[in-house]
C-alpha atoms as a PDB file:
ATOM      1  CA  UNK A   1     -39.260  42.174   8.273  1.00  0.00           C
ATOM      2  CA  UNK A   2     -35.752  43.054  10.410  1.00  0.00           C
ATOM      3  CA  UNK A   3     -35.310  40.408  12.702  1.00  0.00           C
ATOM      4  CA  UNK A   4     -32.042  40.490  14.542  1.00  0.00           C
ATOM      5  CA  UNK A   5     -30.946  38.929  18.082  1.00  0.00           C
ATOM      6  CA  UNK A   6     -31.226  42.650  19.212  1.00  0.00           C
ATOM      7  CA  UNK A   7     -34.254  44.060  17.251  1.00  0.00           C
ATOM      8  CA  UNK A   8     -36.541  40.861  17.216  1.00  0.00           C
ATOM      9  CA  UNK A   9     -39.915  41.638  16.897  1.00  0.00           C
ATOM     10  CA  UNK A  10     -43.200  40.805  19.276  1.00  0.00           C
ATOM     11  CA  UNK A  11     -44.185  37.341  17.881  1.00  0.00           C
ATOM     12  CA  UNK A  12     -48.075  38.704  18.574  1.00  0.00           C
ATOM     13  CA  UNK A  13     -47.255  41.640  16.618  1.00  0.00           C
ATOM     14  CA  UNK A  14     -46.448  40.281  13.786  1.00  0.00           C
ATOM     15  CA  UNK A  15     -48.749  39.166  10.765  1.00  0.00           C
ATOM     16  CA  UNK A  16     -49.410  35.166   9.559  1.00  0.00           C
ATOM     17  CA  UNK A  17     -46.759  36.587   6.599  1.00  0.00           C
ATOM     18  CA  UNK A  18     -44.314  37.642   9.002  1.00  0.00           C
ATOM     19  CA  UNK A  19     -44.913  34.385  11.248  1.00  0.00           C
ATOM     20  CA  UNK A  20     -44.502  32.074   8.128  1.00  0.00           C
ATOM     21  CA  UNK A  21     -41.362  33.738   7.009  1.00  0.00           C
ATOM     22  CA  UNK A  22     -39.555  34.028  10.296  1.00  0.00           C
ATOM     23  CA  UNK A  23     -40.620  29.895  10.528  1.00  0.00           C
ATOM     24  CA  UNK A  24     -38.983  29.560   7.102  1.00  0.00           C
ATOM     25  CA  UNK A  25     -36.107  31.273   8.024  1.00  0.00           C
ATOM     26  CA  UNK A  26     -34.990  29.373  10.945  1.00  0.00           C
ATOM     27  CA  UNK A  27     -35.466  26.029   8.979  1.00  0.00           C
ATOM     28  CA  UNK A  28     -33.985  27.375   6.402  1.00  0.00           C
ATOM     29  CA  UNK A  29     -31.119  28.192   8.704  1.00  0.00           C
ATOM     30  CA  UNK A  30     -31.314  24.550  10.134  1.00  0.00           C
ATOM     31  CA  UNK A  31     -31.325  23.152   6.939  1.00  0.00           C
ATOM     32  CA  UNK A  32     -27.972  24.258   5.529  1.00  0.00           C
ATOM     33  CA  UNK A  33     -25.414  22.742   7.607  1.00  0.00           C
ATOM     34  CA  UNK A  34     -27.348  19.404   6.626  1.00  0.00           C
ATOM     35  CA  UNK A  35     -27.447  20.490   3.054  1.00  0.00           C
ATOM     36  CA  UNK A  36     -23.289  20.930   3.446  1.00  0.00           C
ATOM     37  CA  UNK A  37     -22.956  17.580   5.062  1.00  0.00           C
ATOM     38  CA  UNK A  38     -25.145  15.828   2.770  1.00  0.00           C
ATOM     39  CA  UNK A  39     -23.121  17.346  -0.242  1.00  0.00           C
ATOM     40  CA  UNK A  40     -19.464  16.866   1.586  1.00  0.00           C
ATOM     41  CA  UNK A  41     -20.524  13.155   2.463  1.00  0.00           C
ATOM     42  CA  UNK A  42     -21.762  13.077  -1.539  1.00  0.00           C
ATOM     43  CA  UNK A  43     -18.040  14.544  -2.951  1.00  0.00           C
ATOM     44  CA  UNK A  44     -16.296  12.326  -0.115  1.00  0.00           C
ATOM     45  CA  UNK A  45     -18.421   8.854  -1.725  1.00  0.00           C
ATOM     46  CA  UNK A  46     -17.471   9.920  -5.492  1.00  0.00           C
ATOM     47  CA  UNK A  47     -13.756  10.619  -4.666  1.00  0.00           C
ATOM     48  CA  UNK A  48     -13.734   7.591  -3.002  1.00  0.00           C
ATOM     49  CA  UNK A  49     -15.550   5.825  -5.662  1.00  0.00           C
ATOM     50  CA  UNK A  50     -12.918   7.604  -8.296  1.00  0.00           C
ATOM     51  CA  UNK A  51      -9.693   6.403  -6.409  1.00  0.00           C
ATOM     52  CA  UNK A  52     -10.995   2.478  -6.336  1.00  0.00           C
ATOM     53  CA  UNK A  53     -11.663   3.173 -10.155  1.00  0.00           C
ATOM     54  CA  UNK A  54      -8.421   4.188 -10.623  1.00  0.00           C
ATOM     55  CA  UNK A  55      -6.840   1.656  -8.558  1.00  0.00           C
ATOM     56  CA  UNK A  56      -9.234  -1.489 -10.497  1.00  0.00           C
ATOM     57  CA  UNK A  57      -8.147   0.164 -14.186  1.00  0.00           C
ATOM     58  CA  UNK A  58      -4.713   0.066 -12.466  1.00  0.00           C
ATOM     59  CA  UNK A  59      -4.660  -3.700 -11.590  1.00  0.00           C
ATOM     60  CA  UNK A  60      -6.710  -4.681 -14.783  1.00  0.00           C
ATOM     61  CA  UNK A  61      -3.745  -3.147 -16.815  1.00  0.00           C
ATOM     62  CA  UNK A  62      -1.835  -5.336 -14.686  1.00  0.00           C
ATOM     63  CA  UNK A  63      -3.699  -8.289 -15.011  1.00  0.00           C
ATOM     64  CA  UNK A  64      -3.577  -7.969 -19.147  1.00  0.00           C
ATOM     65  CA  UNK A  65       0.451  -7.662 -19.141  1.00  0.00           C
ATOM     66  CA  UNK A  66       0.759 -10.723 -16.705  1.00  0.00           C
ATOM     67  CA  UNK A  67      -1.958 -12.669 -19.262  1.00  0.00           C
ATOM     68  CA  UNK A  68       0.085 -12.111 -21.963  1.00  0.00           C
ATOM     69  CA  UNK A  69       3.655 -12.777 -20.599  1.00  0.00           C
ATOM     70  CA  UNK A  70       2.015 -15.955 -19.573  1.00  0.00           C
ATOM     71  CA  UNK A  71       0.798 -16.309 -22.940  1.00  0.00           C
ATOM     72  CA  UNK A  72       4.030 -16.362 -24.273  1.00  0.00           C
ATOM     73  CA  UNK A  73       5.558 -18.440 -21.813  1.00  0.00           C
ATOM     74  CA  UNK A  74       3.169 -21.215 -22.472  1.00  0.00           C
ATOM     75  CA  UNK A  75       3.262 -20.276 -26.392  1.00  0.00           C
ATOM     76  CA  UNK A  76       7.666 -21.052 -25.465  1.00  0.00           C
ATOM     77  CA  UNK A  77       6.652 -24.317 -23.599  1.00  0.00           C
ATOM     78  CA  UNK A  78       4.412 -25.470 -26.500  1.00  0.00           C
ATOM     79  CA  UNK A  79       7.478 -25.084 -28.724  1.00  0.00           C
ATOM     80  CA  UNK A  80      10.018 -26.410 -25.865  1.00  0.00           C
ATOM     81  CA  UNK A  81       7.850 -29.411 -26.199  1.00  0.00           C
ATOM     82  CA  UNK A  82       7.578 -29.732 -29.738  1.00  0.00           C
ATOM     83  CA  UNK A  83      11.380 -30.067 -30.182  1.00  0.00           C
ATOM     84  CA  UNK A  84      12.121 -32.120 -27.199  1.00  0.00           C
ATOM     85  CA  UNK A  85       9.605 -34.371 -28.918  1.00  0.00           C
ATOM     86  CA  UNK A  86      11.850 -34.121 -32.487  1.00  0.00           C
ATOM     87  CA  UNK A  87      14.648 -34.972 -30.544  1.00  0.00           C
ATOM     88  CA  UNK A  88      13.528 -38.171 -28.653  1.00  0.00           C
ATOM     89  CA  UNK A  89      12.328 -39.246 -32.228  1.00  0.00           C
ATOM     90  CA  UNK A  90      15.550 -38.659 -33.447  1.00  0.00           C
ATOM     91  CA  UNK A  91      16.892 -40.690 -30.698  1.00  0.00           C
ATOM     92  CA  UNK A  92      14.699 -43.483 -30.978  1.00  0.00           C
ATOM     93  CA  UNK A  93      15.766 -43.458 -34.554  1.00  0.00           C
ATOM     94  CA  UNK A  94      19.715 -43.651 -33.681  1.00  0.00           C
END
């Protein structure tokens, strides 16, 4: 079957075949700029998706080294304590 805008055939001269495929062509047709959206919208959600990932391993890095400098500041405040403690004992003692 050559169908083109200048050559297009008698729809009542062509067979059921020739009907069917002409009908599959043109949905065909319609279907692929849909088929490109749905796949651009699809690589738009995962890069999307991929940069928040990044940026939430990013601020959970983050959130570990500011856990642990607090960790040692209250591990220094613990010991602050503990000699401030000795030293009022040692006071009391004087």
């Amino acid at each position: 079957m050559s169908d083109s805008p200048i050559d297009i055939k008698s729809i009542a001269s062509m067979t059921n075949d020739d009907i069917e495929a002409l009908v599959h062509n043109i949905r065909e047709r319609r279907m692929k700029p849909i088929r490109d959206y749905e796949e651009m919208t699809e690589m738009r959600r995962l890069a999307l998706k991929e940069g928040l990932e990044k940026q939430f391993d990013k601020q959970i890095e983050m959130f570990a080294k500011e856990l642990e400098r607090a960790n040692r500041a209250v591990d220094k405040l613990e010991e602050r304590s503990i000699k401030l403690r000795a030293l009022r004992m040692q006071i009391a003692d004087v």
